[in-house]
Protein backbone atom coordinates (compact mmCIF):
# COMPACT_ATOMS: atom_id res chain seq x y z
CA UNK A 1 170.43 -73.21 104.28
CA UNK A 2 171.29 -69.54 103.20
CA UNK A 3 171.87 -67.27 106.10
CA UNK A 4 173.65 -64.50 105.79
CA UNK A 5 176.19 -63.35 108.51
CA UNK A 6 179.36 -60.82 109.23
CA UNK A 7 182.25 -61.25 111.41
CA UNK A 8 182.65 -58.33 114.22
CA UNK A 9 185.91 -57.55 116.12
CA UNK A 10 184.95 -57.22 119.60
CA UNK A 11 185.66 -54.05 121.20
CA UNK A 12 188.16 -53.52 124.33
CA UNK A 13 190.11 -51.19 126.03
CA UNK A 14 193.66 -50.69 126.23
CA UNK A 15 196.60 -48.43 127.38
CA UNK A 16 198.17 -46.85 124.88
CA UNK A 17 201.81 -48.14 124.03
CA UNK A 18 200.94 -51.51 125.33
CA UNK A 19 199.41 -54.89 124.33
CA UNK A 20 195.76 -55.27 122.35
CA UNK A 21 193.67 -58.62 122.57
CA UNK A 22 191.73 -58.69 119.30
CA UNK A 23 188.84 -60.85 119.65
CA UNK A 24 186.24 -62.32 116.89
CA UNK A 25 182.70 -62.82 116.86
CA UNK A 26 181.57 -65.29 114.36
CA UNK A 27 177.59 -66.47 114.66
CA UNK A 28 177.44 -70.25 115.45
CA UNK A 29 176.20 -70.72 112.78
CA UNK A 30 179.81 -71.00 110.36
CA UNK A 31 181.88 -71.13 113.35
CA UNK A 32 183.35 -74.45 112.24
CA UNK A 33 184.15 -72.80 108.87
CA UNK A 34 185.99 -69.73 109.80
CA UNK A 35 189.14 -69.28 110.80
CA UNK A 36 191.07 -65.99 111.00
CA UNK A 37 193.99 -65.62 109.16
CA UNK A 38 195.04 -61.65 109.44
CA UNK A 39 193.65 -58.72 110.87
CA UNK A 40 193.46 -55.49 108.65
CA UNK A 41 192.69 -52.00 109.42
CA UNK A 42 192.05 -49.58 106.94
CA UNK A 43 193.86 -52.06 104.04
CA UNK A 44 196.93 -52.44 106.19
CA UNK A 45 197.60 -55.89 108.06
CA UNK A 46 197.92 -54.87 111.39
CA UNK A 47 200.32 -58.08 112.50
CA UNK A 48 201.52 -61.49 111.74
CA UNK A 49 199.61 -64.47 113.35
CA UNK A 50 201.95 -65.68 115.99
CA UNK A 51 201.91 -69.10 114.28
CA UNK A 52 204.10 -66.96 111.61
CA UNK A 53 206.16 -64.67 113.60
């Protein structure tokens, strides 16, 4: 089946200076085959996964 999809980041609120929670929302549909390996903004990888920090 060809369905096409995006990933969104979800959006939260935060202090600034302190920690963010980045969430991802992946349709059901691929779930099983995504994972997310970095988060970019603008080009830029934001941070390290902590499985690699």
């Amino acid at each position: 089946m060809d369905v096409p999809w995006d990933v969104r980041v979800q959006s939260s609120h935060g202090v600034a200076g302190g920690a963010a929670l980045l969430t991802c929302s992946v349709p059901s549909v691929v779930r099983n085959h995504v994972t997310v390996s970095r988060w970019f903004k603008d080009g830029n990888v934001l941070a390290p996964l902590a499985a690699e920090a």
